[in-house]
Protein backbone atom coordinates (compact mmCIF):
# COMPACT_ATOMS: atom_id res chain seq x y z
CA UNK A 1 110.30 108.73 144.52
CA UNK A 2 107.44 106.12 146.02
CA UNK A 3 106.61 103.28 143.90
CA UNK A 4 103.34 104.06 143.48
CA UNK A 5 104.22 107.74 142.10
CA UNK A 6 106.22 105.72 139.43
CA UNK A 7 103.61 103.45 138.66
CA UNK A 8 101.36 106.71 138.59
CA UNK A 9 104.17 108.05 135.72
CA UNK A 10 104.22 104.67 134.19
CA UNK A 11 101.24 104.59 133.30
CA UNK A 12 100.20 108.28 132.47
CA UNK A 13 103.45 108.39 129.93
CA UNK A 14 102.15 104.99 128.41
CA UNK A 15 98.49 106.46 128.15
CA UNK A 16 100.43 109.65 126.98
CA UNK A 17 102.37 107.62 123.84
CA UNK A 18 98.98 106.05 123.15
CA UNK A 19 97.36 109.03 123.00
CA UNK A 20 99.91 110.69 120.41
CA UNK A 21 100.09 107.32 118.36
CA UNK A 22 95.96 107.47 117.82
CA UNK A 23 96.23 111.57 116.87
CA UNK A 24 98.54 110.84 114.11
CA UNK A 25 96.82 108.10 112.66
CA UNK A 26 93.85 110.44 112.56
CA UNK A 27 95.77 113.21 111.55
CA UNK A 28 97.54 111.36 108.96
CA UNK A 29 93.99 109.82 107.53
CA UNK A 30 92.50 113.66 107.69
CA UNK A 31 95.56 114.87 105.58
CA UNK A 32 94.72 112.30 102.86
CA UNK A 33 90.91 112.92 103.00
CA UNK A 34 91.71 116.69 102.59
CA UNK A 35 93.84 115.23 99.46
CA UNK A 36 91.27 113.63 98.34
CA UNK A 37 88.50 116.62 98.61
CA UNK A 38 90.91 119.13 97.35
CA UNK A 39 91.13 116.68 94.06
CA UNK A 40 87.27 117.11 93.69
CA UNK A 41 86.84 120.54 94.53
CA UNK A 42 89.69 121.23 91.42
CA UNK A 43 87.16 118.76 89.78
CA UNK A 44 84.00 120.78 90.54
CA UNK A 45 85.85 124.17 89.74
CA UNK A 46 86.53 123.06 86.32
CA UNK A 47 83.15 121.65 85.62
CA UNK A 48 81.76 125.33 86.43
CA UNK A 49 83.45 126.45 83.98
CA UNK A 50 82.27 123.87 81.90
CA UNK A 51 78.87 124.36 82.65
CA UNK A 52 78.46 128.10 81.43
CA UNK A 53 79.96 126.86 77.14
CA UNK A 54 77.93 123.78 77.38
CA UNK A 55 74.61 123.37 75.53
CA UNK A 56 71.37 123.70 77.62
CA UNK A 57 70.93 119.64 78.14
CA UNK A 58 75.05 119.15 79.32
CA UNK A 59 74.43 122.08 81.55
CA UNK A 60 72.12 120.30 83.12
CA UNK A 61 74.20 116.76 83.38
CA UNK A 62 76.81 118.76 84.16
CA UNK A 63 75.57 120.77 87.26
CA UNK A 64 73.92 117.51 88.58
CA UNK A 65 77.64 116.10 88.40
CA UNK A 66 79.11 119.26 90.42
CA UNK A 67 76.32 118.67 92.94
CA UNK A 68 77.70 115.03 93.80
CA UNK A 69 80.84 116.39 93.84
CA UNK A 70 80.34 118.79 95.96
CA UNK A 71 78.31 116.17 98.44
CA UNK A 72 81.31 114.41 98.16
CA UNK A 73 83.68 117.53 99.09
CA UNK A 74 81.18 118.11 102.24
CA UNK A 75 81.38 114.33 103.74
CA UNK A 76 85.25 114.16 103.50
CA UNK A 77 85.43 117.88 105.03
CA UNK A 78 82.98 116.56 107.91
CA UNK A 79 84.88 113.69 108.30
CA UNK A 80 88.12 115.65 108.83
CA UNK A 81 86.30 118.12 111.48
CA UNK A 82 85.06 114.58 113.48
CA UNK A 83 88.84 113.70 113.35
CA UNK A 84 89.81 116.95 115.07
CA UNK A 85 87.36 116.94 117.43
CA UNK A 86 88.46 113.59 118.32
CA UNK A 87 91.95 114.62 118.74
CA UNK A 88 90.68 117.44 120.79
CA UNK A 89 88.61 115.89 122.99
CA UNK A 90 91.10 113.35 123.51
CA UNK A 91 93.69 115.40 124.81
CA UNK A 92 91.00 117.43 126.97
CA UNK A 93 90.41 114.12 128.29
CA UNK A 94 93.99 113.25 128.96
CA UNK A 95 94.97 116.98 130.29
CA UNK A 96 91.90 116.38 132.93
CA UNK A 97 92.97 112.98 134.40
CA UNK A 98 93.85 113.15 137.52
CA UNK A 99 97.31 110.71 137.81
């Protein structure tokens, strides 16, 4: 084996270890934002239940509450889908170097 070709593994295994190390931090912050919009989509469920024995004017207060929940439930779910694109395009990236 040729110095440079071990330079050439050097490096692509430390790019490789960096690459895994950056995946699980986003994988790891995408498992608590999917925590976190599960916890509001339990809270939205319950509020539509809420909504249909509540008088006219809580309906109200209480569907404009689901809707912000619900906003809420979409940006943390987009969030996770921009973290697994990352991740993917990332290891295209890495699977398409040429070493």
């Amino acid at each position: 084996m040729t110095i440079e070709y071990t330079g050439k593994v050097d490096a692509m295994l430390a790019e490789y270890t960096a690459m895994l190390d950056r995946c699980d931090a986003r994988n790891a912050q995408a498992k608590e934002l999917l925590a976190e919009a599960e916890a509001l989509a339990a809270e939205t469920r319950e509020l539509f239940g809420a909504e249909y024995s509540a008088a006219p004017g809580d309906a109200e207060d209480i569907r404009a509450q689901r809707a912000a929940l619900e906003e809420q439930v979409d940006a943390k779910s987009q969030e996770v889908l921009r973290l697994h694109s990352e991740n993917f395009e990332e290891w295209e990236r890495f699977t398409h170097a040429e070493w």
